[in-house]
C-alpha atoms as a PDB file:
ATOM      1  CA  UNK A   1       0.000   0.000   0.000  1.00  0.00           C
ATOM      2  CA  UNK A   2       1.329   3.310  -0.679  1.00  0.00           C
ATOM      3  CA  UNK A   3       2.909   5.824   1.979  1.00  0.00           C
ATOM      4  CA  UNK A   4       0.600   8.311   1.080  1.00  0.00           C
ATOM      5  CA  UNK A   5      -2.527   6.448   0.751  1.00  0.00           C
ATOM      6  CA  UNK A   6      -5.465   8.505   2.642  1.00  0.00           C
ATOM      7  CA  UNK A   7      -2.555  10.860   4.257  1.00  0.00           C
ATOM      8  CA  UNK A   8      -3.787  14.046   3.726  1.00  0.00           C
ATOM      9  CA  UNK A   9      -1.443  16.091   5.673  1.00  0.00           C
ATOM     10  CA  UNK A  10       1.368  13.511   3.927  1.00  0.00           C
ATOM     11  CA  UNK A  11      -0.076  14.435  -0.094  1.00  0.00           C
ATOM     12  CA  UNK A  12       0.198  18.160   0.860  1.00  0.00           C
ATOM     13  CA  UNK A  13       3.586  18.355   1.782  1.00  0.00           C
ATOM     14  CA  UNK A  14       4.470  16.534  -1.029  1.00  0.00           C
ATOM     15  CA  UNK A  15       2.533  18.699  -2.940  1.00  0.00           C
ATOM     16  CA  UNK A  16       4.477  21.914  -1.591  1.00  0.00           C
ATOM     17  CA  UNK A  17       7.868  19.654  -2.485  1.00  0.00           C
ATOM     18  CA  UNK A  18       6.458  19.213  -5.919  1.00  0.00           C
ATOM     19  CA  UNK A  19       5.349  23.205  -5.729  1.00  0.00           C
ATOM     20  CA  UNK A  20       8.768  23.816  -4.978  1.00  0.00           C
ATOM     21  CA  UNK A  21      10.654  21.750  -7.349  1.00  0.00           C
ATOM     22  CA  UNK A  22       8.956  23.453 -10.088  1.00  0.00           C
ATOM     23  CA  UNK A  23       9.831  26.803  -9.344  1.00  0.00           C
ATOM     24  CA  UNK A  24      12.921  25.788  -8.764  1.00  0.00           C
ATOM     25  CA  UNK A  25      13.137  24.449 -12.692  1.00  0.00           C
ATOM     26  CA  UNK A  26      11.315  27.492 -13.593  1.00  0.00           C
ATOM     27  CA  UNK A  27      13.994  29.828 -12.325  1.00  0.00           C
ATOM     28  CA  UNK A  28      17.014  28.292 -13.811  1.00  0.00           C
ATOM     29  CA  UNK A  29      18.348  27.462 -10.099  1.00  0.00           C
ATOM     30  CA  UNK A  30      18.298  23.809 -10.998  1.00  0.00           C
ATOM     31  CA  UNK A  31      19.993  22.745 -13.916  1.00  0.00           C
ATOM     32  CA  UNK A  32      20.161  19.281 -14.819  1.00  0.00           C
ATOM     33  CA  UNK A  33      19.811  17.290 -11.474  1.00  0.00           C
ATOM     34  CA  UNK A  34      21.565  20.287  -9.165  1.00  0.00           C
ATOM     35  CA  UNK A  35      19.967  21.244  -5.720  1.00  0.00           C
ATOM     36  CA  UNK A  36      18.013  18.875  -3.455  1.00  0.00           C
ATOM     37  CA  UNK A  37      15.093  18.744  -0.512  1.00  0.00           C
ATOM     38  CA  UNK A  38      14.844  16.876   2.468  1.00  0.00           C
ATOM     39  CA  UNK A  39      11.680  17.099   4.532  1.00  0.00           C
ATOM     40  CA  UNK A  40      11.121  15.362   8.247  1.00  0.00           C
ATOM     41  CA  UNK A  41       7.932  13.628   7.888  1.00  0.00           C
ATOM     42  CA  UNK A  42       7.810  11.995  10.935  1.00  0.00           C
ATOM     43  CA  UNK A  43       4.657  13.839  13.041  1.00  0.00           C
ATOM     44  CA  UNK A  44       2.860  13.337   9.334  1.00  0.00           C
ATOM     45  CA  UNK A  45       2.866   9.634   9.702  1.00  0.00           C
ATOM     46  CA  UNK A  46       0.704   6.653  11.476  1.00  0.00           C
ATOM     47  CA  UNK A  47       2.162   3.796  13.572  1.00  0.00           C
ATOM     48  CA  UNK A  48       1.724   1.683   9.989  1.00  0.00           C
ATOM     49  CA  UNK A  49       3.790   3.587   7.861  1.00  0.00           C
ATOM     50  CA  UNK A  50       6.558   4.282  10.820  1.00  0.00           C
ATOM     51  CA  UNK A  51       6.974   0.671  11.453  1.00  0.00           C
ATOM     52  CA  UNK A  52       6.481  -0.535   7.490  1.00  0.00           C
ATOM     53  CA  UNK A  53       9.013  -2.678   6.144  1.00  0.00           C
ATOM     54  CA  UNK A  54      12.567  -1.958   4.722  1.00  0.00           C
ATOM     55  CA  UNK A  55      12.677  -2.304   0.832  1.00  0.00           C
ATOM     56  CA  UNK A  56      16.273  -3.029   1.046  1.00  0.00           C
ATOM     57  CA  UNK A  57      19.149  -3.224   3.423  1.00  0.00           C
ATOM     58  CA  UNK A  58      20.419  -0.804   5.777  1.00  0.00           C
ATOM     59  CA  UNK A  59      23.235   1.583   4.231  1.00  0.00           C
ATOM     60  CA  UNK A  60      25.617   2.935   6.918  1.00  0.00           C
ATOM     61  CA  UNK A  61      26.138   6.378   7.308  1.00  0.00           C
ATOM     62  CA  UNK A  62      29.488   7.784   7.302  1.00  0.00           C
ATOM     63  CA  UNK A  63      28.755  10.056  10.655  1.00  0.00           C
ATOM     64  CA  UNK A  64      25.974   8.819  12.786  1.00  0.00           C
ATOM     65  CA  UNK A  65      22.919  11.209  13.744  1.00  0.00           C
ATOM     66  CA  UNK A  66      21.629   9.763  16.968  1.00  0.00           C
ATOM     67  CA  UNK A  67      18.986  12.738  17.335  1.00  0.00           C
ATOM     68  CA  UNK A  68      17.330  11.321  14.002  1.00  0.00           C
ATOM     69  CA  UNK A  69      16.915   7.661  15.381  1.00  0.00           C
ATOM     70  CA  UNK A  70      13.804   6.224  14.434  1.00  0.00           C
ATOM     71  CA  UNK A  71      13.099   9.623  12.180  1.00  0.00           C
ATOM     72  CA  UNK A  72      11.681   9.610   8.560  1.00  0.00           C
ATOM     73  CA  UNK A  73      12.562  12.190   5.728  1.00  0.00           C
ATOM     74  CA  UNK A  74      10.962  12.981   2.204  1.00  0.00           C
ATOM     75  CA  UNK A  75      13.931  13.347   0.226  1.00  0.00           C
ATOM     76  CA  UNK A  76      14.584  14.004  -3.036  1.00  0.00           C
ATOM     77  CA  UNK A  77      16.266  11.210  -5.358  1.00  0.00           C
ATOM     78  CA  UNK A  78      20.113  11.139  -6.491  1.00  0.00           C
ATOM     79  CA  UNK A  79      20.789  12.352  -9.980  1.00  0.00           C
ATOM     80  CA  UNK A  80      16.776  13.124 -10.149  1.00  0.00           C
ATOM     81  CA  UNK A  81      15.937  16.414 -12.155  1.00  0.00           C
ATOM     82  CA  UNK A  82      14.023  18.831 -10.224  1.00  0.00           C
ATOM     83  CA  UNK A  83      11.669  18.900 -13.289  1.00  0.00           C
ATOM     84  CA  UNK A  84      10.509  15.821 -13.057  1.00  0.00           C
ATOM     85  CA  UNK A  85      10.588  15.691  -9.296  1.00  0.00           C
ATOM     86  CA  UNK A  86       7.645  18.661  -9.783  1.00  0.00           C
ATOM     87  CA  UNK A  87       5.395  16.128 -12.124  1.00  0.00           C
ATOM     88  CA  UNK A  88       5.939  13.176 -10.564  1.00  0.00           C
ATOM     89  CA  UNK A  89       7.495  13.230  -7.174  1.00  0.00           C
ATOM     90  CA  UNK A  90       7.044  10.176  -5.310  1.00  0.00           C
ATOM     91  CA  UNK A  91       8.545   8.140  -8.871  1.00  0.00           C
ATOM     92  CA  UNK A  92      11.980  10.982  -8.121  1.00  0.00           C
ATOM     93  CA  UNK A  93      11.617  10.997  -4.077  1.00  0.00           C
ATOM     94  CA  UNK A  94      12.890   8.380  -1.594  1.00  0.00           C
ATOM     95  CA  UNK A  95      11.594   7.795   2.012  1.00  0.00           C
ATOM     96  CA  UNK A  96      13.979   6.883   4.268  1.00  0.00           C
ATOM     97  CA  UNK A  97      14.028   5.772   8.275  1.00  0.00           C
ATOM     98  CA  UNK A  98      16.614   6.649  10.150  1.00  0.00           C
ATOM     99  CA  UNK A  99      17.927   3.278  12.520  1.00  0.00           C
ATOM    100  CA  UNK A 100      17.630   3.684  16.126  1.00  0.00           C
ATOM    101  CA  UNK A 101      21.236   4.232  16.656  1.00  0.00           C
ATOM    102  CA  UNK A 102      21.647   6.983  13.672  1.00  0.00           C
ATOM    103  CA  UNK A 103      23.926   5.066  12.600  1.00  0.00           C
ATOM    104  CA  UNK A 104      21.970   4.079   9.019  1.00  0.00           C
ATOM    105  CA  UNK A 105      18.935   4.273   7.308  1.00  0.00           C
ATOM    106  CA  UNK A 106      16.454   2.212   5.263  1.00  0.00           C
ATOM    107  CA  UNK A 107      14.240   2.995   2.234  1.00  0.00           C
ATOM    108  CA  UNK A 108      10.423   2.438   3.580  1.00  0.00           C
ATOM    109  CA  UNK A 109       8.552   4.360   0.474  1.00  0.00           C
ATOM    110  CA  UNK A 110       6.951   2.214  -2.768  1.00  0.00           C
ATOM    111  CA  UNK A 111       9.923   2.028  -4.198  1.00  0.00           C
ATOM    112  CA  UNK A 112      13.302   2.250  -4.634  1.00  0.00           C
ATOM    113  CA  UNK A 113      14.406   5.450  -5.166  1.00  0.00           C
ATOM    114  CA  UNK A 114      17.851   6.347  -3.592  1.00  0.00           C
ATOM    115  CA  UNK A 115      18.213   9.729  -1.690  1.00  0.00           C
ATOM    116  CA  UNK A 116      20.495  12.255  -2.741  1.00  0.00           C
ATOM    117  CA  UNK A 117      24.238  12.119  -2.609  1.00  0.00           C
ATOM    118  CA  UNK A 118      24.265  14.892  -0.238  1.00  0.00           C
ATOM    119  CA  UNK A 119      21.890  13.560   2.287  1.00  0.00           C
ATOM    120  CA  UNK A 120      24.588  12.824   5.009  1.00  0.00           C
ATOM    121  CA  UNK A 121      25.309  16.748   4.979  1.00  0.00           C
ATOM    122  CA  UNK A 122      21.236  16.978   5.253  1.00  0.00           C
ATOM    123  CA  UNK A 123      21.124  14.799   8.210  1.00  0.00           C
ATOM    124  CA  UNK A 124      23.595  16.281   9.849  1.00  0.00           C
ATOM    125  CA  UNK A 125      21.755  19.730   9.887  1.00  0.00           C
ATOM    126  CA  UNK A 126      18.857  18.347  10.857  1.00  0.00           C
ATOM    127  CA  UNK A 127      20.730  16.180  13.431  1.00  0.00           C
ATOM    128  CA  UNK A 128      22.119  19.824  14.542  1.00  0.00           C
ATOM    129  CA  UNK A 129      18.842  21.572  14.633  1.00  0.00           C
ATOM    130  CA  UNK A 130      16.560  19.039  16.477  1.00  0.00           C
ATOM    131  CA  UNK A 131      19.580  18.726  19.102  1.00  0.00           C
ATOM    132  CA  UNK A 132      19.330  22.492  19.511  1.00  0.00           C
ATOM    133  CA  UNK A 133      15.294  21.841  19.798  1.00  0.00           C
ATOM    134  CA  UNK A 134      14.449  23.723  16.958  1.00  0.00           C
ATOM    135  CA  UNK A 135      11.562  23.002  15.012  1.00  0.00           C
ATOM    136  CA  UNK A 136      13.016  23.641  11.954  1.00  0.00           C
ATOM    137  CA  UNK A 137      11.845  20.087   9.604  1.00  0.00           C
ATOM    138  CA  UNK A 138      13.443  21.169   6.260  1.00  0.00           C
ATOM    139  CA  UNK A 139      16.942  21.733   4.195  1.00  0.00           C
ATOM    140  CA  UNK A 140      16.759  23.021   0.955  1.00  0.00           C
ATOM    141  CA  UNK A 141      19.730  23.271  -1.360  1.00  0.00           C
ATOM    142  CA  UNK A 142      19.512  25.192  -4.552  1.00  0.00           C
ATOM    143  CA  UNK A 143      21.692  27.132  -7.257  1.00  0.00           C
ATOM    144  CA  UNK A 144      20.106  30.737  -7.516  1.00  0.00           C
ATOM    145  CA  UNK A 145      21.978  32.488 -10.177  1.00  0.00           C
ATOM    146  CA  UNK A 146      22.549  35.939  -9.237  1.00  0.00           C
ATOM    147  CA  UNK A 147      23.258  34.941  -5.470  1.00  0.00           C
ATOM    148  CA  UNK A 148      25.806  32.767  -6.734  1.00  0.00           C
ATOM    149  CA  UNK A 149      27.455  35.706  -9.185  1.00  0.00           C
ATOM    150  CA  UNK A 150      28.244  37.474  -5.810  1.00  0.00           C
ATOM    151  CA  UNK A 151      29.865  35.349  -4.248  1.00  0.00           C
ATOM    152  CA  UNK A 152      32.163  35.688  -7.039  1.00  0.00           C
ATOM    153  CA  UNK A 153      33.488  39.154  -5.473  1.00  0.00           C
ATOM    154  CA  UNK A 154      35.484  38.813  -2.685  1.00  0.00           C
ATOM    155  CA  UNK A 155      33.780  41.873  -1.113  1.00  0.00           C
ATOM    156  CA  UNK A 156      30.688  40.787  -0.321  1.00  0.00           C
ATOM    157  CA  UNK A 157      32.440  37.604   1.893  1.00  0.00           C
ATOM    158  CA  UNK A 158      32.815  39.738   5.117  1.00  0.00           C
ATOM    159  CA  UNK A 159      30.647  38.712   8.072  1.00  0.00           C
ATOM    160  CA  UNK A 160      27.324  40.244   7.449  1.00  0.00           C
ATOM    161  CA  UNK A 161      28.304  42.400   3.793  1.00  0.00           C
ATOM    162  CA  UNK A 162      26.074  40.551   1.519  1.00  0.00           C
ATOM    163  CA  UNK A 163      23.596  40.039   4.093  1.00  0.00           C
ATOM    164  CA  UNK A 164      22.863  43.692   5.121  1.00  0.00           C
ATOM    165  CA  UNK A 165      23.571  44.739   1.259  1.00  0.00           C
ATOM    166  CA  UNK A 166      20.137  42.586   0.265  1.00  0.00           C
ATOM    167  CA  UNK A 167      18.263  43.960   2.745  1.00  0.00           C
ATOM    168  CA  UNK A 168      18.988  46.976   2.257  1.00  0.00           C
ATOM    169  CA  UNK A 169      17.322  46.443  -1.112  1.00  0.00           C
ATOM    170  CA  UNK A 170      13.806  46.245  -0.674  1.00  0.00           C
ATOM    171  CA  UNK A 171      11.740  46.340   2.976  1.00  0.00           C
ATOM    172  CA  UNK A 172      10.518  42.676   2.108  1.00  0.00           C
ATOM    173  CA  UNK A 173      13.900  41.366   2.239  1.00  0.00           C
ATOM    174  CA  UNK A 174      14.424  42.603   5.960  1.00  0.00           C
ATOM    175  CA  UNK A 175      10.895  41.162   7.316  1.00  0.00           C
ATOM    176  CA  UNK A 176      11.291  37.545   5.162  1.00  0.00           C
ATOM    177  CA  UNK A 177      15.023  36.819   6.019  1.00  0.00           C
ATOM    178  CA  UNK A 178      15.256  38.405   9.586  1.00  0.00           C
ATOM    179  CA  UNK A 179      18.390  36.470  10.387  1.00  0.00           C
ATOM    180  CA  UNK A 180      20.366  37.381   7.075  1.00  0.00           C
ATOM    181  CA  UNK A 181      22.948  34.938   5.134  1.00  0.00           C
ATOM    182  CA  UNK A 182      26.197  33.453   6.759  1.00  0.00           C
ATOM    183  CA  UNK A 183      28.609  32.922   3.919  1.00  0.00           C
ATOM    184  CA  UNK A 184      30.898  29.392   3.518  1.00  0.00           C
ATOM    185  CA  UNK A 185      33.864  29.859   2.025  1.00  0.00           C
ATOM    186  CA  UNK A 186      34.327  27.460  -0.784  1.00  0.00           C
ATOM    187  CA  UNK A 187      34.483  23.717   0.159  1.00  0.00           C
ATOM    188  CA  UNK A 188      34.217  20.126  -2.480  1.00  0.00           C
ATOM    189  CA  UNK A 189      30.191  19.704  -2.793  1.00  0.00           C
ATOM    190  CA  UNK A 190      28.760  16.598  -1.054  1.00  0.00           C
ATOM    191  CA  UNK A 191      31.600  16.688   1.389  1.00  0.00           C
ATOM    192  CA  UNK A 192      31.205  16.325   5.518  1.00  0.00           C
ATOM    193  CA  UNK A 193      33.199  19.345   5.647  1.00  0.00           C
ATOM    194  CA  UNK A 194      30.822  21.212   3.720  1.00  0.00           C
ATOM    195  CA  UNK A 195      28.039  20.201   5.750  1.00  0.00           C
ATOM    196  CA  UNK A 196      30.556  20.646   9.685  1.00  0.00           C
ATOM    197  CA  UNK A 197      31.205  24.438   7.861  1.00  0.00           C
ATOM    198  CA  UNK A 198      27.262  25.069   7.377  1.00  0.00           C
ATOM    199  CA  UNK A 199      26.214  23.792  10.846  1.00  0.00           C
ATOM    200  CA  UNK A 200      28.721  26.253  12.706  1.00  0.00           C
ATOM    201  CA  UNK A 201      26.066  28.999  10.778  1.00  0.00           C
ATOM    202  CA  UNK A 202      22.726  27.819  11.380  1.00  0.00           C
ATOM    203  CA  UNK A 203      22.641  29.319  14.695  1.00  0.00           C
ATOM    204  CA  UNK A 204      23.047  32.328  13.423  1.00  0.00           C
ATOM    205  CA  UNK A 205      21.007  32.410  10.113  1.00  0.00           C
ATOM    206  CA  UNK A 206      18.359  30.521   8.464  1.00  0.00           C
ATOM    207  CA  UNK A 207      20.081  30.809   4.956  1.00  0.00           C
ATOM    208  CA  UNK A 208      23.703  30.247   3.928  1.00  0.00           C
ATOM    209  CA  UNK A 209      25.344  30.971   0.769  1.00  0.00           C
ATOM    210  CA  UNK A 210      28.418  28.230  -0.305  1.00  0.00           C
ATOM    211  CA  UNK A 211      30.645  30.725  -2.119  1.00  0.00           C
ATOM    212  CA  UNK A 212      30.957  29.870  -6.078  1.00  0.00           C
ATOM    213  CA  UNK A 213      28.270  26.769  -5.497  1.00  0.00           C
ATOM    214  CA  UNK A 214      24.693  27.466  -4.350  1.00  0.00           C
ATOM    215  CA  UNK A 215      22.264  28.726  -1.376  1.00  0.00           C
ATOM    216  CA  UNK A 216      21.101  26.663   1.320  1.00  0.00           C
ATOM    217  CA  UNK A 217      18.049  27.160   3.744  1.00  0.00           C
ATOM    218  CA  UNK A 218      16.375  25.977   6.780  1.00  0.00           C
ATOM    219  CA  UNK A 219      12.916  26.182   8.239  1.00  0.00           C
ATOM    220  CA  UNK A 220       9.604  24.537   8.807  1.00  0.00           C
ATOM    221  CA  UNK A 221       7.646  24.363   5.602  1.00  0.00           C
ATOM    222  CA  UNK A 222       9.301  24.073   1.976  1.00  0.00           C
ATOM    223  CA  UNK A 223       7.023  27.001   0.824  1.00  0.00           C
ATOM    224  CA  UNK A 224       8.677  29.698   3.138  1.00  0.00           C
ATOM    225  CA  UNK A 225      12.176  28.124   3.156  1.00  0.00           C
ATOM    226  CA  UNK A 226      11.649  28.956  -0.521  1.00  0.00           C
ATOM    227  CA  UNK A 227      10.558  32.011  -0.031  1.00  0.00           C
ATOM    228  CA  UNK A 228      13.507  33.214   1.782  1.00  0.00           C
ATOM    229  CA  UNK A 229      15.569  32.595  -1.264  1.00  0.00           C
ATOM    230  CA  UNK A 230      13.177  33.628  -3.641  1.00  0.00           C
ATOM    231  CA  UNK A 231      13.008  37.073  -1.651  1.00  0.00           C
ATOM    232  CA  UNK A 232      16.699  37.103  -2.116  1.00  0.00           C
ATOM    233  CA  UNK A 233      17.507  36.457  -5.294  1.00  0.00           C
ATOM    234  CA  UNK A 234      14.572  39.664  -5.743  1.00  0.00           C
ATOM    235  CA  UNK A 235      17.126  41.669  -3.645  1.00  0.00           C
ATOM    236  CA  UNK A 236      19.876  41.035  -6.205  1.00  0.00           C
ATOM    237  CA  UNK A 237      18.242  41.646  -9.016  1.00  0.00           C
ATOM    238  CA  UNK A 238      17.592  45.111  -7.557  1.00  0.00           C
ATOM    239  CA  UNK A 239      21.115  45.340  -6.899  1.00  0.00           C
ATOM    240  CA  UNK A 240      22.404  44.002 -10.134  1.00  0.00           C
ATOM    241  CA  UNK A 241      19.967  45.938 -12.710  1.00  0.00           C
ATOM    242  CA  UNK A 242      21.373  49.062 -10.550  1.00  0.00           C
ATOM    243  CA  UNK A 243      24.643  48.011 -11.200  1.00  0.00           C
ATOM    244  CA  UNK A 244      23.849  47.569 -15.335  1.00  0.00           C
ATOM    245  CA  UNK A 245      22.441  50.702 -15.074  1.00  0.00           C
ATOM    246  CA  UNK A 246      25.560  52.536 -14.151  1.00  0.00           C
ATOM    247  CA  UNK A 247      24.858  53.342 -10.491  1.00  0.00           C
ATOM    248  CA  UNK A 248      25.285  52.165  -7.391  1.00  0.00           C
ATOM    249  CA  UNK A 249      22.111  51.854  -5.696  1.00  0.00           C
ATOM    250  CA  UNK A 250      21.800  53.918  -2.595  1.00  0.00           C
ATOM    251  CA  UNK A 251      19.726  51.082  -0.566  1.00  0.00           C
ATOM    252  CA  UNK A 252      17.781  51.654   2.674  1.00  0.00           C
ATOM    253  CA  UNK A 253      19.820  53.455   5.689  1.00  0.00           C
ATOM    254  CA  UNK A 254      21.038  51.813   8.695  1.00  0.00           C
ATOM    255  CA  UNK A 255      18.050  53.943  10.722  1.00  0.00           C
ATOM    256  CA  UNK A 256      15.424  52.709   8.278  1.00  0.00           C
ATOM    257  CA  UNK A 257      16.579  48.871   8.558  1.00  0.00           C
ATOM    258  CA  UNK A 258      16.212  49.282  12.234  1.00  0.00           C
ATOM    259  CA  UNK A 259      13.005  51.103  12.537  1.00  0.00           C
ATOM    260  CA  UNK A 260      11.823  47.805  10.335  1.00  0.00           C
ATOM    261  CA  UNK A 261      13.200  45.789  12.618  1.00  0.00           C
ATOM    262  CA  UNK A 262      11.381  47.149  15.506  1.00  0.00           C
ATOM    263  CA  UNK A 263       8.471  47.762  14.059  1.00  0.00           C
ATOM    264  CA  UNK A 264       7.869  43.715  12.667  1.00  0.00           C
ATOM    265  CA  UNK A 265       9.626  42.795  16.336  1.00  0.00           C
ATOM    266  CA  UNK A 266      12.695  40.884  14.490  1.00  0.00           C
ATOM    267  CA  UNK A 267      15.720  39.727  15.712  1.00  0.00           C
END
C-alpha cells in the first residue's frame, strides 16, 4: 500500500515539495539534477507507515545522527531532475528511516528510489537543529543564479556584507530573512566538511550561501524556506539591474533597517 494512501497532511507536503521543485526548474536554479530537498515527515505519519518494512538493506552512514533515530525524511532522489521531481514526485523521491542508533537508514517508500548524494550533509543539519530543539523540519539546497554571481566578489564575503547589502534592497527582504545569510567559504560539494562548515552557521542564520556553489536554507515548511531565497535572489536583481544601469544603488539606511526591525519585532 502506498505511503501516502489517505494521508492528507502527507499528499500536501508533497505537494508543496512538488510546488517547490517546479519553481525551482522554472527559475534556472536547478539545472540538470543540481539542488536537493529533504523534509522530516515523521509527526505526518501513522504507527503503519513508521513501522512498514525496509525495501532493502540498511546503508551505513558515514557520521551517525543519533537525534534522528527512528526519524523519517521525504527526500529528493540522487541524480533526479528537479523537473521531473515537480510532475511526478514520489517516482523521483525516496523515504527513508533513520535506525535507532543513527547510525543508518532504510528505504520504507513504494519504491526504490535512492536519496540524494548529499543527504549525510542533510542529516547532519537536521541532526544539529533538532539537538538544539528547533523546530526547523526542512533543508533546501539550490543554485540561484545571481546569489551565486556574488559570491564571485570577494567583497561581499565579510561577516554580514552581503547580508545587510540585500536587505537593504527592498523592505521585504528585511521582514522575510530576519536572520540574514552566513557565507561558507568554498568547500568540495557533497563533502562532511561542507556540511561541519554550514552547521557552525545555522545558529546564526536561516540561509547560507556556499561561495561559487549554491544557497542553502532551513525552516519549517518548503514554501517559506523557498521564499527566503526567492526574496533574495529579488534583492539582487535590484542590486544588479542598478549596477547595469551605471549606479550604485543607494539602498535603505542603517536607521530605516532598524526602525523595520522594531516595528515587525525581528531579531
Amino acid at each position: 500500500m502506498s505511503i501516502l494512501n489517505g494521508n492528507e497532511r502527507l499528499g500536501r507536503t508533497v505537494g508543496d515539495v512538488a510546488e517547490v521543485a517546479g519553481y525551482l526548474w522554472q527559475r534556472g536554479w536547478a539545472e540538470r539534477n543540481g539542488g536537493n530537498i529533504s523534509v522530516n515527515i515523521t509527526d505526518l505519519l501513522g504507527e503503519r507507515d513508521l513501522t512498514r518494512p525496509a525495501l532493502a538493506g540498511q546503508v551505513a552512514l558515514g557520521r551517525p545522527v543519533p537525534a534522528l533515530g527512528g526519524q523519517v525524511f521525504l527526500v529528493t532522489g540522487t541524480n533526479r531532475r528537479m523537473r521531473y521531481v515537480s510532475s511526478d514526485p514520489m517516482e523521483h523521491m525516496a523515504v527513508i528511516r533513520v535506525m535507532p542508533d543513527g547510525g543508518a537508514y532504510e528505504i520504507i517508500a513504494d519504491r526504490i528510489v535512492k536519496p540524494t548524494s548529499e543527504l549525510a550533509s542533510h542529516l547532519l543539519m537536521h541532526d544539529h537543529l533538532r539537538r538544539q530543539g528547533k523546530h526547523n523540519t526542512v533543508v533546501l539546497h539550490t543554485h540561484p543564479t545571481d546569489l551565486i554571481a556574488m559570491t564571485h566578489n570577494p567583497k561581499f564575503l565579510g561577516r554580514d556584507v552581503m547580508g545587510t547589502l540585500l536587505w537593504s534592497m527592498i523592505p521585504e527582504t528585511r521582514i522575510v530573512v530576519p536572520r540574514g545569510i552566513g557565507i561558507v567559504p568554498y568547500a568540495l560539494t557533497g563533502t562532511v566538511r561542507l556540511a561541519d562548515e554550514t552547521i557552525k552557521l545555522l545558529d546564526d542564520y536561516d540561509v547560507i550561501m556556499w561561495e561559487k556553489h549554491g544557497c542553502l536554507a532551513v525552516g519549517e515548511d518548503v514554501i517559506e524556506t523557498f521564499d527566503m531565497i526567492d526574496t533574495l535572489s529579488k534583492s539582487a536583481q535590484i542590486y544588479i539591474q542598478a549596477r547595469m544601469m551605471g549606479f550604485e544603488p543607494s539602498g535603505l539606511t542603517d536607521a530605516q533597517l532598524d526602525e523595520i526591525r522594531v516595528a515587525f519585532q525581528l531579531p
